[in-house]
PDB file of N, CA and C in Angstrom:
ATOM      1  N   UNK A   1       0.848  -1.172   0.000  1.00  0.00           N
ATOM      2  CA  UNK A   1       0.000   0.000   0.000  1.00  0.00           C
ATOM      3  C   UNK A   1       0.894   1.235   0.000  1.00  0.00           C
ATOM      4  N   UNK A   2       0.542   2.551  -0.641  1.00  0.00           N
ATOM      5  CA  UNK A   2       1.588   3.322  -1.175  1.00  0.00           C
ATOM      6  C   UNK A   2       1.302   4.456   0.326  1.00  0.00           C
ATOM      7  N   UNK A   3       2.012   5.465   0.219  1.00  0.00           N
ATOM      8  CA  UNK A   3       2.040   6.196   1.875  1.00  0.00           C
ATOM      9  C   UNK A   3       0.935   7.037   1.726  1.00  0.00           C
ATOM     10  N   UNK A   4       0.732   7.819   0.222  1.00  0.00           N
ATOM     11  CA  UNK A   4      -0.695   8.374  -0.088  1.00  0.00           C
ATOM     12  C   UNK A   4      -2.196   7.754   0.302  1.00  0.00           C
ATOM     13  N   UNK A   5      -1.649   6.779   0.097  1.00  0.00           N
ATOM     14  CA  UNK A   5      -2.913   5.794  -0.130  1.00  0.00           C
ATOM     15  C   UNK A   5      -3.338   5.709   1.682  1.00  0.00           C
ATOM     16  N   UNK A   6      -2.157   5.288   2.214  1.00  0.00           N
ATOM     17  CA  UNK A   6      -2.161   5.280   3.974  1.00  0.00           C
ATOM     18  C   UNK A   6      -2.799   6.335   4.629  1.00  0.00           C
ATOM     19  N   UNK A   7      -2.233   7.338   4.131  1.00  0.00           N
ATOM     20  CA  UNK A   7      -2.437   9.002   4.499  1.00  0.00           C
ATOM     21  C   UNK A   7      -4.097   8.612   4.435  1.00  0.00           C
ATOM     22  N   UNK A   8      -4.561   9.240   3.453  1.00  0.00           N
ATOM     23  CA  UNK A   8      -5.890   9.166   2.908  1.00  0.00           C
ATOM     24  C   UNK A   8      -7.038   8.003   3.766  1.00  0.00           C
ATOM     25  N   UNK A   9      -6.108   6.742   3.819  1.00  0.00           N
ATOM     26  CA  UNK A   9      -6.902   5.934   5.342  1.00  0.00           C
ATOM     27  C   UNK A   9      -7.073   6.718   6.315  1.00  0.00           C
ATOM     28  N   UNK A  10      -6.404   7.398   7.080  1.00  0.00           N
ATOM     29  CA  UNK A  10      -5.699   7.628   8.401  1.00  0.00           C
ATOM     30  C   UNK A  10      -6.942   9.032   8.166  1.00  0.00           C
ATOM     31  N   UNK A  11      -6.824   9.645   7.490  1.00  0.00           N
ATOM     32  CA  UNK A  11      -7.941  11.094   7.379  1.00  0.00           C
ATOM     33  C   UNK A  11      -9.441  11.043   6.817  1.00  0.00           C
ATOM     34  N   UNK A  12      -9.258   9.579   6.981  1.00  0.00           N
ATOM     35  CA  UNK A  12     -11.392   9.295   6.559  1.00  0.00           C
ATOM     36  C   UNK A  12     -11.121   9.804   5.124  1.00  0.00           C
ATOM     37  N   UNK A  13     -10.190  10.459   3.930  1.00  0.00           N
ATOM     38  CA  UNK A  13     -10.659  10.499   2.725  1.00  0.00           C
ATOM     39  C   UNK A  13     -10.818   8.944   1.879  1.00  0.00           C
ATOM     40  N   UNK A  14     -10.596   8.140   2.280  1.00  0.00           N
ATOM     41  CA  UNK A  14     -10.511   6.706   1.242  1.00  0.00           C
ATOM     42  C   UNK A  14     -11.147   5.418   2.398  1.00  0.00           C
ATOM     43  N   UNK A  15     -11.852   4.699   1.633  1.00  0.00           N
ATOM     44  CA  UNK A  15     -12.308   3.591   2.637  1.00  0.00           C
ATOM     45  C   UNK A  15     -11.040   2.634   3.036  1.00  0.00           C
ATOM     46  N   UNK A  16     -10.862   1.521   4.160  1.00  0.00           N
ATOM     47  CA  UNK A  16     -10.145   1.133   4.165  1.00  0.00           C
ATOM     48  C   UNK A  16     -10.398  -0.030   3.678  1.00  0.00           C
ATOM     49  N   UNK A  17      -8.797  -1.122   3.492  1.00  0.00           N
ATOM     50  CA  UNK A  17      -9.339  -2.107   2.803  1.00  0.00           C
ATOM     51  C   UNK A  17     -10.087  -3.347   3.636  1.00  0.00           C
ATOM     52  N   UNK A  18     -10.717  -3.936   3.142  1.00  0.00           N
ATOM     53  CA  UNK A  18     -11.788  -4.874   3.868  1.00  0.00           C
ATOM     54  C   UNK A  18     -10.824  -6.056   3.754  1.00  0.00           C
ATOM     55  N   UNK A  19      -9.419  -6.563   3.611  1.00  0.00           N
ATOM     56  CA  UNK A  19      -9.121  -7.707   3.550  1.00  0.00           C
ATOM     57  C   UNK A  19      -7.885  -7.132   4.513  1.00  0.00           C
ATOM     58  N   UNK A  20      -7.802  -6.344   5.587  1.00  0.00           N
ATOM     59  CA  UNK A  20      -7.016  -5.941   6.269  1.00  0.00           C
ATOM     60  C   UNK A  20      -7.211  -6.500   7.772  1.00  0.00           C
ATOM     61  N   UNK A  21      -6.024  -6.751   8.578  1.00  0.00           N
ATOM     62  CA  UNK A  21      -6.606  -7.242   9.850  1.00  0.00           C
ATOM     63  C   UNK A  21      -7.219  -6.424  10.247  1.00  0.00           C
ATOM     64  N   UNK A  22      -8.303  -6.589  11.516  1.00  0.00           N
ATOM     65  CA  UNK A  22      -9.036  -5.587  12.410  1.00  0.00           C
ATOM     66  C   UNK A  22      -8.760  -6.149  13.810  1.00  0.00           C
ATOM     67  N   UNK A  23      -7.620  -5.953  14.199  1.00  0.00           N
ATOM     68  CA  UNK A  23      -7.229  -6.098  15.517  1.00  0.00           C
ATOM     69  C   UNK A  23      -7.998  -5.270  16.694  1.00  0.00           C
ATOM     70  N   UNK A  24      -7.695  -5.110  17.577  1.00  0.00           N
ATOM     71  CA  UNK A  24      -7.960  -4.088  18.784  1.00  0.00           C
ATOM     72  C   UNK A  24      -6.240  -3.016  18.478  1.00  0.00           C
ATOM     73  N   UNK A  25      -4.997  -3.495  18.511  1.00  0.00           N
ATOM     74  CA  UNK A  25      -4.028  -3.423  18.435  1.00  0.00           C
ATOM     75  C   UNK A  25      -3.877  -2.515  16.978  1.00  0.00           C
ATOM     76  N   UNK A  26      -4.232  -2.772  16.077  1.00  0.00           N
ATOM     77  CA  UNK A  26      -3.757  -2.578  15.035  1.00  0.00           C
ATOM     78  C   UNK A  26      -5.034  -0.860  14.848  1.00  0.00           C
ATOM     79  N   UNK A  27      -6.002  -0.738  15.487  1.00  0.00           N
ATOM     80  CA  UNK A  27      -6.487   0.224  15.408  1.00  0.00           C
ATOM     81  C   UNK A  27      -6.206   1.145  16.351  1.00  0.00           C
ATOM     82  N   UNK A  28      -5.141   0.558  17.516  1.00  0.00           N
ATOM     83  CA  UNK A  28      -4.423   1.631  18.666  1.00  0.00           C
ATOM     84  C   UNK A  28      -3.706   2.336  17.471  1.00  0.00           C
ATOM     85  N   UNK A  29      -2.930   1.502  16.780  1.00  0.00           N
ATOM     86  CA  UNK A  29      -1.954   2.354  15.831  1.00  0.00           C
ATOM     87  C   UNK A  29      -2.289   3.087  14.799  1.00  0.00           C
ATOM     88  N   UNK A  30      -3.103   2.736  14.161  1.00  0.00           N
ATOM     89  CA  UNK A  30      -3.766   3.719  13.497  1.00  0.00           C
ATOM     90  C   UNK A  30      -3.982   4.794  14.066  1.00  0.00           C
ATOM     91  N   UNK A  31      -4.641   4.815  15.191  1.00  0.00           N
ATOM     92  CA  UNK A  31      -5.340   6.292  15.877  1.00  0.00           C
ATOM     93  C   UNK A  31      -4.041   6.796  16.292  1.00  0.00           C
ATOM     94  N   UNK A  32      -3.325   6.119  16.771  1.00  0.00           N
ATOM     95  CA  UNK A  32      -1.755   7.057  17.001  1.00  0.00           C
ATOM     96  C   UNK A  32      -1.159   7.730  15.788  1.00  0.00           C
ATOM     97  N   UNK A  33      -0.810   6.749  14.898  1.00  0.00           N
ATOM     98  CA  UNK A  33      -0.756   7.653  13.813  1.00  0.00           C
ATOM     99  C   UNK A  33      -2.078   8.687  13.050  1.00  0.00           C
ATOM    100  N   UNK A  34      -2.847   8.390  12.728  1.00  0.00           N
ATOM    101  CA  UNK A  34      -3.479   9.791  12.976  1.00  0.00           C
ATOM    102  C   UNK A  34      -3.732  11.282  13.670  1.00  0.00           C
ATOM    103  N   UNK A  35      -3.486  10.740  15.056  1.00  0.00           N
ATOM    104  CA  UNK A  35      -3.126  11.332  15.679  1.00  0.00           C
ATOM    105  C   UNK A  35      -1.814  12.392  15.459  1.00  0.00           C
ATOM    106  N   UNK A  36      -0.508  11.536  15.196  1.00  0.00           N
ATOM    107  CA  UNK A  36       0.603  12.486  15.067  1.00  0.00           C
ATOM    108  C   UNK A  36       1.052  12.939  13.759  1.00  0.00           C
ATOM    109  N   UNK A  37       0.067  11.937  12.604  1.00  0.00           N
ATOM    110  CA  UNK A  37      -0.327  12.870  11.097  1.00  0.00           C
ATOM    111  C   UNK A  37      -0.801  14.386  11.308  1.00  0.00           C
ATOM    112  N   UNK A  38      -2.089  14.493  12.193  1.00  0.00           N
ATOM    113  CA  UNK A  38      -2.438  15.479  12.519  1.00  0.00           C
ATOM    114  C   UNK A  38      -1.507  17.351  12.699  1.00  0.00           C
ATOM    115  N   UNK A  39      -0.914  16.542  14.287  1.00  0.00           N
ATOM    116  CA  UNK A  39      -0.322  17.218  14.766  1.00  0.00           C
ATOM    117  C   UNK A  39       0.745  17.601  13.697  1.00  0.00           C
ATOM    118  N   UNK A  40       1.209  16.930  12.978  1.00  0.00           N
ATOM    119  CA  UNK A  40       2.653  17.541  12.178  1.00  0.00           C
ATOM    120  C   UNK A  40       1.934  18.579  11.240  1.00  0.00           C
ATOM    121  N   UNK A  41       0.569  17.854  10.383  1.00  0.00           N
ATOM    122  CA  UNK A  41       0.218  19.206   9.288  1.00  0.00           C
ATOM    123  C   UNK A  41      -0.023  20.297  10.260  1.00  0.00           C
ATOM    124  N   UNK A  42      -0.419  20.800  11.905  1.00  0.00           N
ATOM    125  CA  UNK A  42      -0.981  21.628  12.055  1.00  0.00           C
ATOM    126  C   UNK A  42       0.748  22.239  12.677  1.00  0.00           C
ATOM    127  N   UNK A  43       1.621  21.516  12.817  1.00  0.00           N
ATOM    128  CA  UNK A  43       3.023  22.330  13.122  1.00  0.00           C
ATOM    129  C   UNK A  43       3.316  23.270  11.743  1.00  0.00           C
ATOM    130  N   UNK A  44       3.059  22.128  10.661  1.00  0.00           N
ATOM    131  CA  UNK A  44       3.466  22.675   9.514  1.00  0.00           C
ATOM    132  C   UNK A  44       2.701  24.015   9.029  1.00  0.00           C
ATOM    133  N   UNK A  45       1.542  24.173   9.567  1.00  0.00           N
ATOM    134  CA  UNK A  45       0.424  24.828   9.204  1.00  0.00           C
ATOM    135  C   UNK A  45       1.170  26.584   9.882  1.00  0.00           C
ATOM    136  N   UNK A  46       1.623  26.075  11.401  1.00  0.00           N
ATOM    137  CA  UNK A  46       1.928  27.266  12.193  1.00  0.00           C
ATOM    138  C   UNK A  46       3.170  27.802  11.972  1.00  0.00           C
ATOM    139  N   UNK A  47       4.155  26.804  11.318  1.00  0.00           N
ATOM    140  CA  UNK A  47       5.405  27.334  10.968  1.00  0.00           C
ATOM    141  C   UNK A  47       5.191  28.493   9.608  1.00  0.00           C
ATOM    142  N   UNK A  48       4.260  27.776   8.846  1.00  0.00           N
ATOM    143  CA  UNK A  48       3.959  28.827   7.555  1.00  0.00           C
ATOM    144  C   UNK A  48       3.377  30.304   7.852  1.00  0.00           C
ATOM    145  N   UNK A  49       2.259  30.281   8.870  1.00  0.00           N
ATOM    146  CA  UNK A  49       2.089  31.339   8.882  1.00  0.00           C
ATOM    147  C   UNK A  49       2.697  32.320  10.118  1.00  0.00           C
ATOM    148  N   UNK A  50       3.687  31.763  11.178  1.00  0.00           N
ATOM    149  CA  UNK A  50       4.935  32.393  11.559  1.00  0.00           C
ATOM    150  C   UNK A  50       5.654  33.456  10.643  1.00  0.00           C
ATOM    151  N   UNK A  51       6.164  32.061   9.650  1.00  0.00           N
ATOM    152  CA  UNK A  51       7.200  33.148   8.179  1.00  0.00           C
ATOM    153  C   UNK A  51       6.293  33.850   7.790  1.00  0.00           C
ATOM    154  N   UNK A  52       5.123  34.167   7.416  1.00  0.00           N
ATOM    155  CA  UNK A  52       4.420  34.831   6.198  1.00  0.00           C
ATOM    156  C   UNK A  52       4.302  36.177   7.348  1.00  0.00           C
ATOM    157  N   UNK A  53       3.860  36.043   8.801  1.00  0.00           N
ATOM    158  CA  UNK A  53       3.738  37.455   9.622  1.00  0.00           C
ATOM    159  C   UNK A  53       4.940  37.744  10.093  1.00  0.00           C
ATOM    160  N   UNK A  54       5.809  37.243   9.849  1.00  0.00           N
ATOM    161  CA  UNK A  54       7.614  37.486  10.985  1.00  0.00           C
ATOM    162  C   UNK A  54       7.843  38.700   9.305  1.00  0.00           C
ATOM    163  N   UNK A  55       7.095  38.854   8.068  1.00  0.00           N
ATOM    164  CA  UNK A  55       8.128  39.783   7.372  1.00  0.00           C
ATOM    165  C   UNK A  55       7.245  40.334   7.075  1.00  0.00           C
TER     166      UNK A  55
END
């Protein structure tokens, strides 16, 4: 599975695949990574508009 394709799981844009395990475990990790998918676009989000008001 390509990292786009992951991404797009992880943010509700794409269904996931139905021949995938469904652990208890395997959906801790997911939500963690979602979780710190999150957090990085919204670092990335605050670093941009830092530079755009710092000039």
């Amino acid at each position: 599975m390509g990292v786009l394709k992951q991404i797009a799981t992880y943010l509700y844009l794409r269904k996931k695949d139905e021949d995938s395990p469904n652990t208890p475990w395997i959906r801790y990790m997911h939500g963690i990574n979602r979780i710190s998918l999150l957090l990085f676009l919204f670092a990335i989000v605050v670093m941009i508009v830092k530079y755009f008001v710092k000039k």
